[in-house]
C-alpha atoms as a PDB file:
ATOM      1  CA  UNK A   1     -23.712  16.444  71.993  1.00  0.00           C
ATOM      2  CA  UNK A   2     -24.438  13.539  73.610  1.00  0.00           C
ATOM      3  CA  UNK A   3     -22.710  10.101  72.508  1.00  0.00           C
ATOM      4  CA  UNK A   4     -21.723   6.725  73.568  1.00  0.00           C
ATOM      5  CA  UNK A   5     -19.637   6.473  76.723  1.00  0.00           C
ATOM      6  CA  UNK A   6     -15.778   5.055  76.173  1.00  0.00           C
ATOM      7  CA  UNK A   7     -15.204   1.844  77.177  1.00  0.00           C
ATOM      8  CA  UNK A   8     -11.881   1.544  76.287  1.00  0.00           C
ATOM      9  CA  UNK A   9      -8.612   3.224  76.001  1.00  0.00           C
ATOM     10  CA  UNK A  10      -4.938   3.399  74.902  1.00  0.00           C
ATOM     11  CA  UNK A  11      -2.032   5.320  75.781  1.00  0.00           C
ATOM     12  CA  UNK A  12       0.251   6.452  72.594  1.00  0.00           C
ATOM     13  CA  UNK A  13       3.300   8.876  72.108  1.00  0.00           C
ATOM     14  CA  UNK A  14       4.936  10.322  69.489  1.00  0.00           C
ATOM     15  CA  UNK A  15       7.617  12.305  68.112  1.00  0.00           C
ATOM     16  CA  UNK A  16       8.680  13.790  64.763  1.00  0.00           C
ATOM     17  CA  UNK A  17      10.904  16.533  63.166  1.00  0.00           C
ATOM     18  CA  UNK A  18       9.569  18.729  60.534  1.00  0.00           C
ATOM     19  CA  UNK A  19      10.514  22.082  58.910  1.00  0.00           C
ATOM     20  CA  UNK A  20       7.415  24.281  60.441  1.00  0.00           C
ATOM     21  CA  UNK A  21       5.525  23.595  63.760  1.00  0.00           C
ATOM     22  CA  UNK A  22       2.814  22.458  62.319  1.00  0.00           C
ATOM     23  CA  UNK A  23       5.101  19.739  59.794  1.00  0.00           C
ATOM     24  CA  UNK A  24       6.541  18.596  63.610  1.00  0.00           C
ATOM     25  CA  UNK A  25       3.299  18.196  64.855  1.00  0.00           C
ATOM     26  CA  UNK A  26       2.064  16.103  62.054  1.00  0.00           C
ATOM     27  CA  UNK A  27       5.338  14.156  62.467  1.00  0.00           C
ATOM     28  CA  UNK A  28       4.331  13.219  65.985  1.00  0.00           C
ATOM     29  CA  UNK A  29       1.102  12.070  65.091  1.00  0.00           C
ATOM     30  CA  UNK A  30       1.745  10.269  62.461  1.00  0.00           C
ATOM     31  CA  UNK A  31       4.420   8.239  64.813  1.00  0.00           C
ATOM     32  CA  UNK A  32       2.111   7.798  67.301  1.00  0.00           C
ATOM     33  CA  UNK A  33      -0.455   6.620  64.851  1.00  0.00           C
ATOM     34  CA  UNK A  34      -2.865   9.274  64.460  1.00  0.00           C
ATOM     35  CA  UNK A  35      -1.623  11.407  61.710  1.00  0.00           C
ATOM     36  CA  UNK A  36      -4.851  10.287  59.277  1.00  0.00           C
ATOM     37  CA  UNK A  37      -7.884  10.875  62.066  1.00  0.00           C
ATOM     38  CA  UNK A  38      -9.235  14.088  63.033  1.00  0.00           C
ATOM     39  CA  UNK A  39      -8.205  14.566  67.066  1.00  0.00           C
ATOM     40  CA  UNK A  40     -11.074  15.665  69.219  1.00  0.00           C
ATOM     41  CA  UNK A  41      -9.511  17.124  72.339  1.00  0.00           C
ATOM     42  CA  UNK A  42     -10.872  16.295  75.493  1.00  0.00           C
ATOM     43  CA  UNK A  43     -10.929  17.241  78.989  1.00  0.00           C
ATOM     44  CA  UNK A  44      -9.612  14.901  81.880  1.00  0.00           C
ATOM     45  CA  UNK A  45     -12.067  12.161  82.816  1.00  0.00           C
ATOM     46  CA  UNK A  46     -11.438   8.137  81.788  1.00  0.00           C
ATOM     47  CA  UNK A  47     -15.335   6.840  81.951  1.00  0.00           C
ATOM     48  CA  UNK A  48     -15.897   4.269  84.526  1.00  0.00           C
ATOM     49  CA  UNK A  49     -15.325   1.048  84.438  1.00  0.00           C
ATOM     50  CA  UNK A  50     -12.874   1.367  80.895  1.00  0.00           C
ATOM     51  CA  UNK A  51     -10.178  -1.224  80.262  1.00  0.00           C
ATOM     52  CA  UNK A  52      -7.104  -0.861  78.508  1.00  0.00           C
ATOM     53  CA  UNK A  53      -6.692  -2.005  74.892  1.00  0.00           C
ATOM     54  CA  UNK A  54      -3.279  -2.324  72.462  1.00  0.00           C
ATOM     55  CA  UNK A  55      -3.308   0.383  70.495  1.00  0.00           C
ATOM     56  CA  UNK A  56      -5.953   0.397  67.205  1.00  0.00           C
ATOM     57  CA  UNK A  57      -6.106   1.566  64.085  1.00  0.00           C
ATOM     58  CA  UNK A  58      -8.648   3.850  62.936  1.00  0.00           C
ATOM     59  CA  UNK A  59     -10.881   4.462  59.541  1.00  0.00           C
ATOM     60  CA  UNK A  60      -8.624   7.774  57.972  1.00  0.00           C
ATOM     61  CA  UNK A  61     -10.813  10.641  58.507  1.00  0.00           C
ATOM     62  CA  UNK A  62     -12.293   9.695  61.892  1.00  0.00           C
ATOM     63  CA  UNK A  63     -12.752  12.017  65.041  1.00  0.00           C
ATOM     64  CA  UNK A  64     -10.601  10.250  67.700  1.00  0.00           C
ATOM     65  CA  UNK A  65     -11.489  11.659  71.599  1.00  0.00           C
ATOM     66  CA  UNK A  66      -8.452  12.188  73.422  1.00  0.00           C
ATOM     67  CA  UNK A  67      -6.780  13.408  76.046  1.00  0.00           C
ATOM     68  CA  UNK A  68      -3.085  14.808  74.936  1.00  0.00           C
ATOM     69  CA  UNK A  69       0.028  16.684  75.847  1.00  0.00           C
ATOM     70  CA  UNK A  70       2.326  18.045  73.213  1.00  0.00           C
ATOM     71  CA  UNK A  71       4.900  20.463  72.782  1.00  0.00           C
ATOM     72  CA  UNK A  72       6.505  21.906  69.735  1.00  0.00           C
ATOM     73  CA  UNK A  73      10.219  23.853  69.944  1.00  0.00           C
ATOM     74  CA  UNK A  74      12.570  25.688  67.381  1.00  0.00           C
ATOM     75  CA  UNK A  75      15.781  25.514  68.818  1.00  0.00           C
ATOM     76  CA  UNK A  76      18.079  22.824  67.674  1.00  0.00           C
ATOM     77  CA  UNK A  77      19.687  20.889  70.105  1.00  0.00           C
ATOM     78  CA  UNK A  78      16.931  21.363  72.570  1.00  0.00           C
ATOM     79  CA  UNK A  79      15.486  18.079  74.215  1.00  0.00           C
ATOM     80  CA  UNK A  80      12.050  18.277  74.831  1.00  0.00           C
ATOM     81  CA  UNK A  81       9.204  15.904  76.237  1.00  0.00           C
ATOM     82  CA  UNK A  82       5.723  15.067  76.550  1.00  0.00           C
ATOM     83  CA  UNK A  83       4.033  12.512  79.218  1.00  0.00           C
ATOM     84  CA  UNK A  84       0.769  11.767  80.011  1.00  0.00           C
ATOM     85  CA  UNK A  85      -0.614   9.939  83.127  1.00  0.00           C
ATOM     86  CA  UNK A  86      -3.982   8.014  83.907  1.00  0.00           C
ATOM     87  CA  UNK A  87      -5.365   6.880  87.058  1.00  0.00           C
ATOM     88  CA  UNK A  88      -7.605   4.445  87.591  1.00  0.00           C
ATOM     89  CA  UNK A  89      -9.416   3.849  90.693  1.00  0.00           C
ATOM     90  CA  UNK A  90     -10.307   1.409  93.021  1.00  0.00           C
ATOM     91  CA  UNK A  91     -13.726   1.651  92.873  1.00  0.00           C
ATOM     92  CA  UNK A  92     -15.169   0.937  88.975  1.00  0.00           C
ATOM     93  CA  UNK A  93     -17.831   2.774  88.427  1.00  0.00           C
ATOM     94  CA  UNK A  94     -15.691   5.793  89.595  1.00  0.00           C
ATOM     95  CA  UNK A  95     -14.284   8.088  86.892  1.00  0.00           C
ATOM     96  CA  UNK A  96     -10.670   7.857  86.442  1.00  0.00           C
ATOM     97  CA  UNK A  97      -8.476  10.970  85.860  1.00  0.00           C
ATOM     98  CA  UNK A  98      -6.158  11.703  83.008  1.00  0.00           C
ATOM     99  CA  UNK A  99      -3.152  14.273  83.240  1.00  0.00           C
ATOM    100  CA  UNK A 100      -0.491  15.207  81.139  1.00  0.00           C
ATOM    101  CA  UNK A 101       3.022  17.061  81.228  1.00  0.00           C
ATOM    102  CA  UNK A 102       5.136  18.959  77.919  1.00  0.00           C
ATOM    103  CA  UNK A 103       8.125  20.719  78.696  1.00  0.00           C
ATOM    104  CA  UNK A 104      11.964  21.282  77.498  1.00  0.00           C
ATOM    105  CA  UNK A 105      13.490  18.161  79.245  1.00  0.00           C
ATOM    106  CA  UNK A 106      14.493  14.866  79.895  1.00  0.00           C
ATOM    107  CA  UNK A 107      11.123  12.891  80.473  1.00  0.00           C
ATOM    108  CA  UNK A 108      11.678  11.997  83.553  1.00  0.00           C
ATOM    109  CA  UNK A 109      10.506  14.966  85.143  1.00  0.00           C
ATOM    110  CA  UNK A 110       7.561  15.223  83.070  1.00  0.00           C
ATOM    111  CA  UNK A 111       6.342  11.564  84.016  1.00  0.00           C
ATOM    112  CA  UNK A 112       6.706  12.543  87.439  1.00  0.00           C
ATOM    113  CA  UNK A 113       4.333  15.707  87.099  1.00  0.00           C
ATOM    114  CA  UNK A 114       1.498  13.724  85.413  1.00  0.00           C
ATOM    115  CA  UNK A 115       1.379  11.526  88.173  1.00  0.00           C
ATOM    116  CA  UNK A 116       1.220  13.368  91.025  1.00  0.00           C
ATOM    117  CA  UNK A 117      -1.446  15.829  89.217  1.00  0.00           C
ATOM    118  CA  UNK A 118      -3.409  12.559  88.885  1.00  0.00           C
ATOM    119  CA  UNK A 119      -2.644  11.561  92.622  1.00  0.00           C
ATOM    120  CA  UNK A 120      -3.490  15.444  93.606  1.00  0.00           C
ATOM    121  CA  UNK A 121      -7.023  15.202  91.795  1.00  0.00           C
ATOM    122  CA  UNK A 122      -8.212  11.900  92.336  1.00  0.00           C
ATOM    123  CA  UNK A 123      -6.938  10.969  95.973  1.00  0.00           C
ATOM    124  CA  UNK A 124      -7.157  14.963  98.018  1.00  0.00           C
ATOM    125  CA  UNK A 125      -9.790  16.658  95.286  1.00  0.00           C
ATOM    126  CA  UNK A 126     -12.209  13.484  94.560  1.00  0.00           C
ATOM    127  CA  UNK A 127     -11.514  11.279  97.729  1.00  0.00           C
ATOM    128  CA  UNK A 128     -10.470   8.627  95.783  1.00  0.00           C
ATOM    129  CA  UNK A 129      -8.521   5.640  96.071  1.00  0.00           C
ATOM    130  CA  UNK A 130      -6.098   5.226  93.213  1.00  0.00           C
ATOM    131  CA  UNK A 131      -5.523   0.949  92.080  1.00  0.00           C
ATOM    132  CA  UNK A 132      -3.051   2.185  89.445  1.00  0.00           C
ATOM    133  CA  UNK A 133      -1.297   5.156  87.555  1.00  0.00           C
ATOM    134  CA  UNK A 134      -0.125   4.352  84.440  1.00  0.00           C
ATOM    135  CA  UNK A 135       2.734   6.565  82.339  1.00  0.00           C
ATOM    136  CA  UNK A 136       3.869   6.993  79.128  1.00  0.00           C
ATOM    137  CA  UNK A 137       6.273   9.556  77.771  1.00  0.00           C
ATOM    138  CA  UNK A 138       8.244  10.700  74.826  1.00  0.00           C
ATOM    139  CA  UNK A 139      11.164  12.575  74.219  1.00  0.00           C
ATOM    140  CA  UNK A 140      13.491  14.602  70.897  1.00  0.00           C
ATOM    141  CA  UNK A 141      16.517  16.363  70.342  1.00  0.00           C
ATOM    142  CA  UNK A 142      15.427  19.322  68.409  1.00  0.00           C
ATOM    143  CA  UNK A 143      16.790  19.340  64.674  1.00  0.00           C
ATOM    144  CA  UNK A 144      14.833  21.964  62.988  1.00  0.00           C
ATOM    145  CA  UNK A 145      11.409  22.040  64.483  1.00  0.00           C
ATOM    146  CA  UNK A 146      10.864  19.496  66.325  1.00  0.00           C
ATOM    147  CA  UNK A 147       7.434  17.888  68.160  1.00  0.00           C
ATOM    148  CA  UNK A 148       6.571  15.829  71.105  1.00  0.00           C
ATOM    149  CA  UNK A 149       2.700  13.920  71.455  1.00  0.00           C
ATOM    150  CA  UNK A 150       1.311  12.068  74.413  1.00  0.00           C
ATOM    151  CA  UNK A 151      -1.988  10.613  74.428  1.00  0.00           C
ATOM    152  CA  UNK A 152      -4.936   8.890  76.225  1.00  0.00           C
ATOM    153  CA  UNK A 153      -7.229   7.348  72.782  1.00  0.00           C
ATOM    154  CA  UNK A 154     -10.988   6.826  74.329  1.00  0.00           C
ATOM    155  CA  UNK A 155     -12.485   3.829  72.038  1.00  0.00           C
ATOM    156  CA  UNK A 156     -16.299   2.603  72.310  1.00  0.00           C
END
């Protein structure tokens, strides 16, 4: 399936508490503004030349692309996080790289990871130089079932 090529993008996070995984889940997206779109998952790569946008709103019912990290966890108390990283290189009509991080933790940790996988795969796997690495993260205490979303939206 071939379609238009991004030219724009948004990072977005969110985090929610639910009764069943996929309630939490849900709750995540919904917080981080996609809880009425139908996600379509992508790989890694930020088209060249795309610029960053404020976060939009989308028709409910639409296929959103995106990149995404998430984690879902059943033990209350637990704090858990999600971060996702995107590079975006020097040169623009190089691809940029998108990376993310989930895990049981403070977010700190998990920003860190997402940016040096996207250091590791653009600068010593693609030969790239990197202008900027932009992070977002989220992070929950754990009442019930709780969820954790990070995301990279690709808009035409």
């Amino acid at each position: 399936m071939l379609g238009p090529v991004p030219k724009r993008f948004f990072l977005t996070t969110g985090a929610g508490n639910a009764s069943t995984d996929l309630n939490a889940f849900d709750a995540a997206l919904i917080e981080a503004g996609l809880g009425d779109t139908n996600l379509v998952r992508l790989s890694s790569i930020l088209p060249p030349g795309s610029q960053e946008i404020p976060p939009s709103e989308f028709p409910k019912g639409c296929f959103v692309p995106l990149a995404y990290g998430d984690l879902t966890c059943s033990e209350p108390g637990t704090i858990i996080s999600a971060a996702i990283a995107v590079g975006i290189p020097d040169d623009p009509h190089a691809a940029g790289l998108i990376m993310e991080c989930a895990r049981i933790g403070r977010p700190g940790p998990c920003e860190d990871a997402a940016g040096e996988m996207v250091r590791e795969g653009m600068e010593h796997m693609r030969g790239l130089t990197i202008r900027e690495i932009k992070v977002v993260s989220t992070s929950l205490a754990v009442e019930r079932v709780g969820a954790v979303f990070a995301a990279v939206v690709l808009c035409p």
